[in-house]
N, C-alpha and C. Protein backbone atom coordinates (compact mmCIF):
# COMPACT_ATOMS: atom_id res chain seq x y z
N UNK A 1 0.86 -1.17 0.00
CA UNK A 1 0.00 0.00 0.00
C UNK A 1 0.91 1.24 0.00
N UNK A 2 0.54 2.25 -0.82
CA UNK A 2 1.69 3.85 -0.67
C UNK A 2 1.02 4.52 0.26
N UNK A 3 2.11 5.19 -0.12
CA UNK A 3 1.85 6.07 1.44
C UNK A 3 0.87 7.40 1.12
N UNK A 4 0.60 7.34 -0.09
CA UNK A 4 -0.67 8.22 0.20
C UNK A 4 -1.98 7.46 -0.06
N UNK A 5 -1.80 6.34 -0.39
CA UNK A 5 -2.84 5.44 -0.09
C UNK A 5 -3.78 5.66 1.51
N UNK A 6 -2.63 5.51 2.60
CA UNK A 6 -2.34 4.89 3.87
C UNK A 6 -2.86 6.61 4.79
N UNK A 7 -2.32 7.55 4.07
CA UNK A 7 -2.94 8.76 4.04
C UNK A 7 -4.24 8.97 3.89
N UNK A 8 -4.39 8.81 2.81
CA UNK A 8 -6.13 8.91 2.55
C UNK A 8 -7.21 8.42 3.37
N UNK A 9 -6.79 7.01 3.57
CA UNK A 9 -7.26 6.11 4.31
C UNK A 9 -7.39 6.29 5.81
N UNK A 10 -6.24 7.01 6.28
CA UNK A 10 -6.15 7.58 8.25
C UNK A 10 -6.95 8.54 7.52
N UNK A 11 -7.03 9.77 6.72
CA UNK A 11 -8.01 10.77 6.81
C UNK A 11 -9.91 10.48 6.61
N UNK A 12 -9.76 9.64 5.71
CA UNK A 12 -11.60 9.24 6.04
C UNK A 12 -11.59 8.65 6.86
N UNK A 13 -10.98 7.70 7.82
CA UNK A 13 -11.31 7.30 9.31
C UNK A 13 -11.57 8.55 10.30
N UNK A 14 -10.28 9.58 10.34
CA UNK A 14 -10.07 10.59 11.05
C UNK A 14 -11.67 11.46 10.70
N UNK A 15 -12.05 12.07 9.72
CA UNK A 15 -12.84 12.41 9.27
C UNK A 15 -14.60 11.78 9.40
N UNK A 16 -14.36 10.67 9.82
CA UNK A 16 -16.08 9.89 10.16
C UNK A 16 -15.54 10.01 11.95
N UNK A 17 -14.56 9.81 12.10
CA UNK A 17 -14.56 10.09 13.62
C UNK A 17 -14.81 11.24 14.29
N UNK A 18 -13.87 12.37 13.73
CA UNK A 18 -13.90 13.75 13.75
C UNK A 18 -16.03 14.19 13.58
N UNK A 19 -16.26 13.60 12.64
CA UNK A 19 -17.75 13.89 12.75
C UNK A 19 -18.64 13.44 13.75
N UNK A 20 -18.87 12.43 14.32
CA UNK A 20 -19.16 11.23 15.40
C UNK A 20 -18.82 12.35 16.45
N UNK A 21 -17.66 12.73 16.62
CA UNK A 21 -17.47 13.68 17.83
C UNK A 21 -18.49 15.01 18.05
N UNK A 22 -18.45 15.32 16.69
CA UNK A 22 -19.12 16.28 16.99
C UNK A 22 -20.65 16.45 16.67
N UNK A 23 -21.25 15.55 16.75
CA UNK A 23 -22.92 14.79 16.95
C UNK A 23 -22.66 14.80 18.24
N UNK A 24 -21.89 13.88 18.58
CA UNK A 24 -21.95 13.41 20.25
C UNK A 24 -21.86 14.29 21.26
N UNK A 25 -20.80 15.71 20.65
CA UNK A 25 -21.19 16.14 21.59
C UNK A 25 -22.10 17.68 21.96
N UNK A 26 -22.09 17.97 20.17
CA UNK A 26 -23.51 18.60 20.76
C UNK A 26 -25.05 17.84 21.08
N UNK A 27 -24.84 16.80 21.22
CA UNK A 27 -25.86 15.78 21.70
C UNK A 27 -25.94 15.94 23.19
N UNK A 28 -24.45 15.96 23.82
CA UNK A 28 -24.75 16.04 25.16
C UNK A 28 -24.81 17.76 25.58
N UNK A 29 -24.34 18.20 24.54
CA UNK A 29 -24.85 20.21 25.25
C UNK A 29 -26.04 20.46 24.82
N UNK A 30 -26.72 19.78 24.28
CA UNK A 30 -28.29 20.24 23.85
C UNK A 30 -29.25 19.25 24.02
N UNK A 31 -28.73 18.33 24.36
CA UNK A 31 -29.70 17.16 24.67
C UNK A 31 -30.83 17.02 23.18
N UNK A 32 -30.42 17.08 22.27
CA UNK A 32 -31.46 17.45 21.00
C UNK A 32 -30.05 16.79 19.71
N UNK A 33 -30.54 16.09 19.06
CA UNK A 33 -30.28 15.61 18.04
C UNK A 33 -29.58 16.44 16.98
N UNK A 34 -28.38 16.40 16.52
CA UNK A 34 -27.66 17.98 15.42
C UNK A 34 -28.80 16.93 14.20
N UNK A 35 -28.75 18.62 12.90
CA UNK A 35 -29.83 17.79 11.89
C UNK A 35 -29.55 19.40 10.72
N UNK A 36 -29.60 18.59 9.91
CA UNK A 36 -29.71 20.14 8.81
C UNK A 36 -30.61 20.91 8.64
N UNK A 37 -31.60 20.87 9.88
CA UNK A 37 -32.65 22.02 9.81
C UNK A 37 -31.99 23.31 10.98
N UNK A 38 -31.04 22.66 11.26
CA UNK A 38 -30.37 23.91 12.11
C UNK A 38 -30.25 25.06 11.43
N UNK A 39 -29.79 24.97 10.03
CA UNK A 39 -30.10 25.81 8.99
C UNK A 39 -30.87 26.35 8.58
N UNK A 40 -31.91 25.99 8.68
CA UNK A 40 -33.55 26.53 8.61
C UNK A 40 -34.42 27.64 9.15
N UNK A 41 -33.25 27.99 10.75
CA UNK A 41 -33.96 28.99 11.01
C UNK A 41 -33.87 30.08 10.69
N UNK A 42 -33.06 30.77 9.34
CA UNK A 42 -33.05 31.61 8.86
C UNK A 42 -31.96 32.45 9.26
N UNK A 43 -31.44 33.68 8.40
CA UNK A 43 -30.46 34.39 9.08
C UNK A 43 -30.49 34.71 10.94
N UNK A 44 -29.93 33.65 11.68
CA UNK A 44 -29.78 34.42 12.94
C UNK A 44 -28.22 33.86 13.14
N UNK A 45 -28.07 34.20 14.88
CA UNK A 45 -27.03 33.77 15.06
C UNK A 45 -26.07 32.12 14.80
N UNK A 46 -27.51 31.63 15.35
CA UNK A 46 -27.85 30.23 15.75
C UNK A 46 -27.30 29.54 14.36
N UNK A 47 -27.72 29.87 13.31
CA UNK A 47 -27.59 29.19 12.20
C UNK A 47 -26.22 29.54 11.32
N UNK A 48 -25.38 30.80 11.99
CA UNK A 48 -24.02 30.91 11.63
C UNK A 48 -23.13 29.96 12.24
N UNK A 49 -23.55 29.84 13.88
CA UNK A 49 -22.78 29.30 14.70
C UNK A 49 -22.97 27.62 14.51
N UNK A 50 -24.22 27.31 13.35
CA UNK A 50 -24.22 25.89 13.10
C UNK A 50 -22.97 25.26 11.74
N UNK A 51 -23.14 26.46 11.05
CA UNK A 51 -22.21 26.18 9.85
C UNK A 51 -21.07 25.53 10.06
N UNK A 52 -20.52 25.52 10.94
CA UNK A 52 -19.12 24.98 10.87
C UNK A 52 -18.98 23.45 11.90
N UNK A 53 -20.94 23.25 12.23
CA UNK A 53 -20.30 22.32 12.94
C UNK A 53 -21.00 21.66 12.07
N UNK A 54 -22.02 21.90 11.12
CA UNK A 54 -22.37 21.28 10.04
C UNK A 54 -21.61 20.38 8.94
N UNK A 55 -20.91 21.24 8.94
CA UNK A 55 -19.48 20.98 8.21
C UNK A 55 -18.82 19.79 8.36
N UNK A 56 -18.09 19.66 9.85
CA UNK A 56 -17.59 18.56 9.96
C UNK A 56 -18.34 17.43 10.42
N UNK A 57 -19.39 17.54 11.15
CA UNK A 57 -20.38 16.41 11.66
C UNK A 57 -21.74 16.36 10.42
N UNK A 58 -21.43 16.46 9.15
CA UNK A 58 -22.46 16.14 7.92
C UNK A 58 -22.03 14.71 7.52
N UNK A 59 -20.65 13.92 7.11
CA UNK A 59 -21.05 12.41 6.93
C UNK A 59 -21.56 11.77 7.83
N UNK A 60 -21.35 12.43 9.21
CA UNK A 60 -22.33 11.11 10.21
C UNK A 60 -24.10 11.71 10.28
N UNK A 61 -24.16 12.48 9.79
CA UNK A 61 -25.60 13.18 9.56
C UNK A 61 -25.91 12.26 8.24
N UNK A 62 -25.50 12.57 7.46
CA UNK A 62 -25.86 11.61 6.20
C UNK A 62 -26.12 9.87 6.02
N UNK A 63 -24.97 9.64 6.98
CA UNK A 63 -25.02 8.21 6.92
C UNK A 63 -26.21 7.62 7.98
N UNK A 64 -26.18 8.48 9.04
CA UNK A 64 -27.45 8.15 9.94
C UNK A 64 -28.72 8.58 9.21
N UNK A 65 -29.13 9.34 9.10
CA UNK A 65 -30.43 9.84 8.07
C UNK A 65 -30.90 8.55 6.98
N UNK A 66 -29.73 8.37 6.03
CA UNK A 66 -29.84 7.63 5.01
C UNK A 66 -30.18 5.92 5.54
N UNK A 67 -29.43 5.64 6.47
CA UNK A 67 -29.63 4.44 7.32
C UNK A 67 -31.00 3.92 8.00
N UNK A 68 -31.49 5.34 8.63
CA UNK A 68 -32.72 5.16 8.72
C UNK A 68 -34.21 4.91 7.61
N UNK A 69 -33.87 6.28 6.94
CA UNK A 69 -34.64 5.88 5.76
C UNK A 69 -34.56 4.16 4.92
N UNK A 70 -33.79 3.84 5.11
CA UNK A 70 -33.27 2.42 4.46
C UNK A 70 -34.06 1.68 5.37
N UNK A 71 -33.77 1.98 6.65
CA UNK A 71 -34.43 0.88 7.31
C UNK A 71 -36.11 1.14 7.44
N UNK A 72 -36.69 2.17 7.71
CA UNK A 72 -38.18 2.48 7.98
C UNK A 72 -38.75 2.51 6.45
N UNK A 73 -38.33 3.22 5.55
CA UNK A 73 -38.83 3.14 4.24
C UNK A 73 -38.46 2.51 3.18
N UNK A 74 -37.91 1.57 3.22
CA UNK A 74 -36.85 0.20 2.07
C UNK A 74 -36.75 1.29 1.15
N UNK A 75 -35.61 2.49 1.42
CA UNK A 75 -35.24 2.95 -0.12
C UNK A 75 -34.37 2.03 -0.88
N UNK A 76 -34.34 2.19 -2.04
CA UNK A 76 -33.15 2.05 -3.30
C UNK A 76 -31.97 1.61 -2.49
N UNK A 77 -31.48 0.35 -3.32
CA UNK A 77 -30.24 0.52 -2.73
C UNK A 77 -28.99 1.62 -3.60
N UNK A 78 -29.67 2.02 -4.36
CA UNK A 78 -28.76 2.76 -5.41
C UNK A 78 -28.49 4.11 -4.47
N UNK A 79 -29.57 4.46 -4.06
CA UNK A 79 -29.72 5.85 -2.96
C UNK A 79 -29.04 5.71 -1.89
N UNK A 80 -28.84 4.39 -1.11
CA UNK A 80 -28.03 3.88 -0.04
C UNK A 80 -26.98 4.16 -0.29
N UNK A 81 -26.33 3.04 -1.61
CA UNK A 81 -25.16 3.64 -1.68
C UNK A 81 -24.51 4.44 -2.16
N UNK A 82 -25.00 5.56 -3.20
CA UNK A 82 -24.43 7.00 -3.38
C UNK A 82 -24.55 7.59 -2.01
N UNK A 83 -26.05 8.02 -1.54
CA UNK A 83 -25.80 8.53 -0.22
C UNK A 83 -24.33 8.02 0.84
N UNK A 84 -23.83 6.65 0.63
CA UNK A 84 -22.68 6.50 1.33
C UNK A 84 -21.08 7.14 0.72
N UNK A 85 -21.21 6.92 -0.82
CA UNK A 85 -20.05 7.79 -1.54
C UNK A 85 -20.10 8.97 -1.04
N UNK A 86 -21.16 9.58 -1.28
CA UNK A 86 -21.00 11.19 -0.78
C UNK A 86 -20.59 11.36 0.07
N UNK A 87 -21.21 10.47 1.48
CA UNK A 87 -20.90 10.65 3.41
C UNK A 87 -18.96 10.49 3.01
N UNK A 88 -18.73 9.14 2.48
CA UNK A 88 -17.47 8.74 2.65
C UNK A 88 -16.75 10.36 1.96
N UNK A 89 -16.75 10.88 0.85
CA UNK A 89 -16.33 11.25 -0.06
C UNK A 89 -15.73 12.73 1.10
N UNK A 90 -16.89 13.27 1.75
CA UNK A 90 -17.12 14.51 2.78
C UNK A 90 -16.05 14.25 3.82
N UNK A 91 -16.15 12.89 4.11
CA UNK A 91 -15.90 12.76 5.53
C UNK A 91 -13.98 12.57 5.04
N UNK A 92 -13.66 12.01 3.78
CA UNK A 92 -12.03 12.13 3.39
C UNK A 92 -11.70 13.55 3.07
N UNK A 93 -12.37 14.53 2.27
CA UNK A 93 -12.42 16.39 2.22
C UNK A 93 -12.20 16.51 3.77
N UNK A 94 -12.90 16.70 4.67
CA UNK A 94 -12.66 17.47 5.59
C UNK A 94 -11.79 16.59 6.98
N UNK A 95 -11.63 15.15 6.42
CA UNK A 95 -10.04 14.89 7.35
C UNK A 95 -9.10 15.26 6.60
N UNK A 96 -8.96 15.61 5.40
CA UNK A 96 -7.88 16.16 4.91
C UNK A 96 -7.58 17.70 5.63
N UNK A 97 -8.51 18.29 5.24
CA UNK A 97 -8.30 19.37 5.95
C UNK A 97 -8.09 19.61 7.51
N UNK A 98 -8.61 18.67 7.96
CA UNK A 98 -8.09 18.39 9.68
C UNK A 98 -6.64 18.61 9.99
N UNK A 99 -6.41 17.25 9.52
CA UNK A 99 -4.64 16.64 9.35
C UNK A 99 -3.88 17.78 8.64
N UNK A 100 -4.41 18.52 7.36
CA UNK A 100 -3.47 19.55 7.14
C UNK A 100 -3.73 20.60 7.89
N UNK A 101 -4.44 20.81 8.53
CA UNK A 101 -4.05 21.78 10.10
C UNK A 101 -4.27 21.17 10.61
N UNK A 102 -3.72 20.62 11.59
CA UNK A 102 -2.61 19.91 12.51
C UNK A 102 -1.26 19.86 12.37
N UNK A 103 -0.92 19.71 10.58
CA UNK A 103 0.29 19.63 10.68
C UNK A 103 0.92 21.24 10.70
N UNK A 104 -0.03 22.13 10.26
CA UNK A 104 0.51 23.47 10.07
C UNK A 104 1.08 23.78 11.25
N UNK A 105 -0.05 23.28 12.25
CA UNK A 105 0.20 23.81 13.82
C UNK A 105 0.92 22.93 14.46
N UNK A 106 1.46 21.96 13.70
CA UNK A 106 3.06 21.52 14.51
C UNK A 106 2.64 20.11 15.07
N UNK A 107 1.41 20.20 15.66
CA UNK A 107 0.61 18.88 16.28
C UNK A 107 0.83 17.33 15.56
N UNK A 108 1.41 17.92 14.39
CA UNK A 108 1.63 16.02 13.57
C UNK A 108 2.40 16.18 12.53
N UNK A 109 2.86 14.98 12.63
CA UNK A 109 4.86 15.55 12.02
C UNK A 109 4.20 14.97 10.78
């Protein structure tokens, strides 16, 4: 395997984890489920201060959403699994961007 294989690969792990974290734990500061209607409430604060956690906690939003629907409404499996390319696809974009800040900031050689 190369080593940017091995790269890619720690970053979509890092990246579905990195998301997972941050469900979980605005799960436990709001006791309320994160969801892309956070967006919904229109220009306020609330919905600036969601953007960025949207951001990194959207493949585990996607993959849970899509999971459910699969299971309560037998969608497509075609919809299953694009909906999972995309989650995966998001969740390797923004561990990349993790890991390359981290390394900016010295945190990972």
């Amino acid at each position: 395997m190369s080593a940017e294989s091995l790269q890619n690969l720690f970053a979509l792990a890092f990246g579905f984890a990195v998301a997972g974290l941050c469900c979980s734990g605005y799960r436990v500061l709001t006791s309320r489920l994160p969801s892309f209607g956070l967006l919904a409430t229109g220009p306020s604060l609330g919905a600036i201060a969601a953007v960025p956690l949207l951001v990194f906690a959207a493949p585990f939003l996607i993959m849970r959403n899509t999971l459910l629907a699969y299971a309560l409404e037998s969608r497509r499996f075609e919809f299953v699994f694009l909906a999972t390319l995309i989650a995966g696809f998001w969740s390797l974009m923004s561990g990349l961007v993790l890991l390359m800040s981290l390394q900016a900031c010295g945190l990972l050689a």
